[in-house]
C-alpha atoms as a PDB file:
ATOM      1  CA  UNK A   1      18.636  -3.688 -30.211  1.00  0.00           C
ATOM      2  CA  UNK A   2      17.010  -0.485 -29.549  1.00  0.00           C
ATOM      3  CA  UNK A   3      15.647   0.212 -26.291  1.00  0.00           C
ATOM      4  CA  UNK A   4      12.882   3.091 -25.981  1.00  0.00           C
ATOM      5  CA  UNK A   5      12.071   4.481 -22.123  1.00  0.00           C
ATOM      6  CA  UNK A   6       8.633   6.486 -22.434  1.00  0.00           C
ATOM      7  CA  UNK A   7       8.633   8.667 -19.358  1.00  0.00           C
ATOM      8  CA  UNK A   8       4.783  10.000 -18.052  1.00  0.00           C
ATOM      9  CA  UNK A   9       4.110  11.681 -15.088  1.00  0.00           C
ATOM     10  CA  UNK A  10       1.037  11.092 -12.717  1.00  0.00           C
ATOM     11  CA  UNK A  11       0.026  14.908 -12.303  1.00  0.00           C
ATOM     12  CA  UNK A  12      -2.680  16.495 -14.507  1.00  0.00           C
ATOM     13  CA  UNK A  13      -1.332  19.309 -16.838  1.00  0.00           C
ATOM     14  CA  UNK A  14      -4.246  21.445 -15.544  1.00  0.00           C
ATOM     15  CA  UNK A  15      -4.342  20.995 -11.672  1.00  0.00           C
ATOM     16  CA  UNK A  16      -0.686  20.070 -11.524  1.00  0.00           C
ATOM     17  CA  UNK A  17      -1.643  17.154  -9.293  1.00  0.00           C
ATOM     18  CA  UNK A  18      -2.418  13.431  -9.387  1.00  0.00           C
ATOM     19  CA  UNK A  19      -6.277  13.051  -9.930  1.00  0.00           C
ATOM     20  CA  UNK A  20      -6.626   9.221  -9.749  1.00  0.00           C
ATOM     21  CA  UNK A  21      -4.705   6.366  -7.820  1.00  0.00           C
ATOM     22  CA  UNK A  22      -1.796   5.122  -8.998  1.00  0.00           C
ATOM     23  CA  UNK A  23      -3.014   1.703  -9.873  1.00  0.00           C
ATOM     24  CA  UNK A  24      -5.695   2.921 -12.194  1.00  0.00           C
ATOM     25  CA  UNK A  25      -2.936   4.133 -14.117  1.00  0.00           C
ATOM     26  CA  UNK A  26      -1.314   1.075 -14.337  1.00  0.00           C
ATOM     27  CA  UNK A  27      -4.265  -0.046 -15.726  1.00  0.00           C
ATOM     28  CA  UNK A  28      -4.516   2.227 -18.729  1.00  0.00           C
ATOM     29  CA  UNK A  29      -0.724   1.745 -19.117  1.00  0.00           C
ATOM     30  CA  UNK A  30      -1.031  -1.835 -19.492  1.00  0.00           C
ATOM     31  CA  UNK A  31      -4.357  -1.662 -21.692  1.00  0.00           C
ATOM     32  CA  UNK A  32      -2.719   0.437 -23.978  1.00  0.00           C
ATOM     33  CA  UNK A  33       0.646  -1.575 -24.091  1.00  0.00           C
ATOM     34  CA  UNK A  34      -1.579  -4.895 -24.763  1.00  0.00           C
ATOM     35  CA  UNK A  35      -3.679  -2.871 -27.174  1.00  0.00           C
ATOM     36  CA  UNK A  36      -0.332  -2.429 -29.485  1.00  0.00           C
ATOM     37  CA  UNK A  37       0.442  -5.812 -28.939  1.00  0.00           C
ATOM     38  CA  UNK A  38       4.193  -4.833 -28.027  1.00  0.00           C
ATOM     39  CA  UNK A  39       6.252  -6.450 -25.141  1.00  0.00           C
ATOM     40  CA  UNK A  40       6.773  -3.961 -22.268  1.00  0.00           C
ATOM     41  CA  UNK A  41       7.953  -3.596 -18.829  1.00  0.00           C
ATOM     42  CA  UNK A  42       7.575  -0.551 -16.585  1.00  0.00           C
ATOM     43  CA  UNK A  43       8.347   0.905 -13.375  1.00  0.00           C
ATOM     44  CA  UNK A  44       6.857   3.326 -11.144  1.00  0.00           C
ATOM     45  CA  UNK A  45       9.363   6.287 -10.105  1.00  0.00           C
ATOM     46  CA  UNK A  46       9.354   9.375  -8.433  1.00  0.00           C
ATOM     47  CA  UNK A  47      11.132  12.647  -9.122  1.00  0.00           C
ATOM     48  CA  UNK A  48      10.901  16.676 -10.303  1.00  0.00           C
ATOM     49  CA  UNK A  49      11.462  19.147 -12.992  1.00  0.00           C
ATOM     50  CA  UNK A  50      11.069  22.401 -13.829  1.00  0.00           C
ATOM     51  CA  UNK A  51       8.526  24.131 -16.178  1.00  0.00           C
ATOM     52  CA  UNK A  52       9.400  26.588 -18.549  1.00  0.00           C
ATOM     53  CA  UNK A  53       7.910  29.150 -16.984  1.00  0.00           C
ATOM     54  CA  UNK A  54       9.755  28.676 -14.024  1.00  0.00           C
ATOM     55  CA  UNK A  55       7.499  26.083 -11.655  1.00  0.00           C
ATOM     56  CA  UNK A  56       9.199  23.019  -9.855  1.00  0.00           C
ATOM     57  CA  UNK A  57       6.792  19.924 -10.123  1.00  0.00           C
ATOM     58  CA  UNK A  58       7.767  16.744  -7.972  1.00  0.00           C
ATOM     59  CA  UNK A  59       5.273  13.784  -8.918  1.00  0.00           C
ATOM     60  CA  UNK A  60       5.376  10.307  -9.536  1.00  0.00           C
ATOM     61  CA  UNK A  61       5.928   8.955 -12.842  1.00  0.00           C
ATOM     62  CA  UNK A  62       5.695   5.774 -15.025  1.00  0.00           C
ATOM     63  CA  UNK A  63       8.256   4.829 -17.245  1.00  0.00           C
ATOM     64  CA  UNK A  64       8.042   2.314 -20.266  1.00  0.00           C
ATOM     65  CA  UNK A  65      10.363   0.133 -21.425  1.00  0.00           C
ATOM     66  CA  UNK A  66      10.196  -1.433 -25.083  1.00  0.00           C
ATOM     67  CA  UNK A  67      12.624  -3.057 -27.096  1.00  0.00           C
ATOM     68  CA  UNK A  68      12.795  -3.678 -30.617  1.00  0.00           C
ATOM     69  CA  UNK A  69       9.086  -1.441 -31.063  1.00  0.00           C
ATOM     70  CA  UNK A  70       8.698  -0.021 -34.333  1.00  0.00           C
ATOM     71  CA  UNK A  71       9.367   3.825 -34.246  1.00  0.00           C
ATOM     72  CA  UNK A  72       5.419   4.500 -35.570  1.00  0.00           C
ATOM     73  CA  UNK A  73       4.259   2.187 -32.350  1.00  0.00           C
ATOM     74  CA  UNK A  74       5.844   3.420 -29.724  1.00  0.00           C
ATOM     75  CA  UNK A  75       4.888   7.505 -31.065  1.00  0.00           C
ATOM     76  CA  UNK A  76       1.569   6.202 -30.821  1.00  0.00           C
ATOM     77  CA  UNK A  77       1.540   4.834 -27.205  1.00  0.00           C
ATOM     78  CA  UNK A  78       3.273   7.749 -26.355  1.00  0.00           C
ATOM     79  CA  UNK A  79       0.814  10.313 -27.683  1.00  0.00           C
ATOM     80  CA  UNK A  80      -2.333   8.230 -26.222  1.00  0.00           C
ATOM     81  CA  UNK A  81      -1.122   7.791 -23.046  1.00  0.00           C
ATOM     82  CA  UNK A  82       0.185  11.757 -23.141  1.00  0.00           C
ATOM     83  CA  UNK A  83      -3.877  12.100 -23.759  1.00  0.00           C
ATOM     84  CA  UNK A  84      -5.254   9.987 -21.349  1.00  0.00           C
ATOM     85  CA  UNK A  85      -3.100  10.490 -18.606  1.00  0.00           C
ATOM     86  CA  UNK A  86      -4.072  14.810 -19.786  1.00  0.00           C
ATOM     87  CA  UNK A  87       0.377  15.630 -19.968  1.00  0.00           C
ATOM     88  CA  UNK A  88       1.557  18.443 -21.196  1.00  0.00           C
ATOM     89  CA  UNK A  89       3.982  16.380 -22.899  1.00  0.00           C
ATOM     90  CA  UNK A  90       6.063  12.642 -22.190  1.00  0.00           C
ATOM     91  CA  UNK A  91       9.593  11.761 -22.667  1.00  0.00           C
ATOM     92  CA  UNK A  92      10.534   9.124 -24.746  1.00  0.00           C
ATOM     93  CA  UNK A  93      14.652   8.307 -24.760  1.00  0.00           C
ATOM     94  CA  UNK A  94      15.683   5.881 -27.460  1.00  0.00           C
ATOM     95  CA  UNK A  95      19.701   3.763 -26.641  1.00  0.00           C
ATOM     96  CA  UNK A  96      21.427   0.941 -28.114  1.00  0.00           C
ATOM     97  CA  UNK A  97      21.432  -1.756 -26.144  1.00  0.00           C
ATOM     98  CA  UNK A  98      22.913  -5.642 -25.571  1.00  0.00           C
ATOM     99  CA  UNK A  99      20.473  -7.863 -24.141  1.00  0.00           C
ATOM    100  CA  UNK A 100      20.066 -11.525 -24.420  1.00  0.00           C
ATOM    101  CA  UNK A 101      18.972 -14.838 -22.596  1.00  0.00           C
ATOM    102  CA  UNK A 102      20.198 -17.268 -20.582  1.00  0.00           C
ATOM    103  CA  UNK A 103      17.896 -20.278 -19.798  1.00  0.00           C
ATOM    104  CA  UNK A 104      19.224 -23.145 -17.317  1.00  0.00           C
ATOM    105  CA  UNK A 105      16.644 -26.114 -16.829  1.00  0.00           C
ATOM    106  CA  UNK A 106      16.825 -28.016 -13.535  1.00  0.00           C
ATOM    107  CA  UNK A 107      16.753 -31.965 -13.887  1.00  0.00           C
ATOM    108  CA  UNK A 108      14.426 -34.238 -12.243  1.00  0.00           C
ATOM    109  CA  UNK A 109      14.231 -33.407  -8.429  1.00  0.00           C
ATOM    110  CA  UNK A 110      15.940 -29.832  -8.492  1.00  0.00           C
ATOM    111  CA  UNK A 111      19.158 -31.828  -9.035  1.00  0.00           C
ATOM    112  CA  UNK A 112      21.502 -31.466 -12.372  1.00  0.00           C
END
């Protein structure tokens, strides 16, 4: 399985600082997400870079996790939320992964 991180920072490319609350983010994150009908988890991170010309940016940042996502999909959440959310650019890293599940039912009473 293929696991795909989208990173996408909080601060507008122009004013190099967050212009909404974090939660409407989430919002368009998960619209979009649901829009492409793909399975997805994220989390909410904080951190810094620099800019090529120099700049250090600290900002909070969402990152997306899919698995198994078509490469076409996941380009296209990626370059719609790089719009909406007005980036520069987002980073998307792409590993192998194992995953699988394990699924344990509890008898009658909470009892085995």
């Amino acid at each position: 399985m293929i696991e795909t991180k989208i990173y996408v920072g909080l601060n507008d490319a122009d004013t190099l600082e967050q212009k909404h609350d974090t939660m409407k983010y989430v919002s368009v994150l998960r619209n979009v997400c649901r829009g492409y009908h793909v399975p997805f988890s994220f989390n909410l991170v904080e951190g810094g870079y620099m800019h090529d010309d120099g700049r250090y940016t600290q900002e909070k940042t969402l990152v997306i996790s899919l698995i198994d996502v078509d490469s076409d999909v996941k380009n296209e959440i990626a370059k719609d939320l790089c719009a909406f959310f007005n980036q520069e650019s987002v980073m998307i890293t792409e590993g192998e992964i194992r995953a699988y599940f394990i699924n344990d039912t509890l008898g009658q009473g909470g009892k085995k």
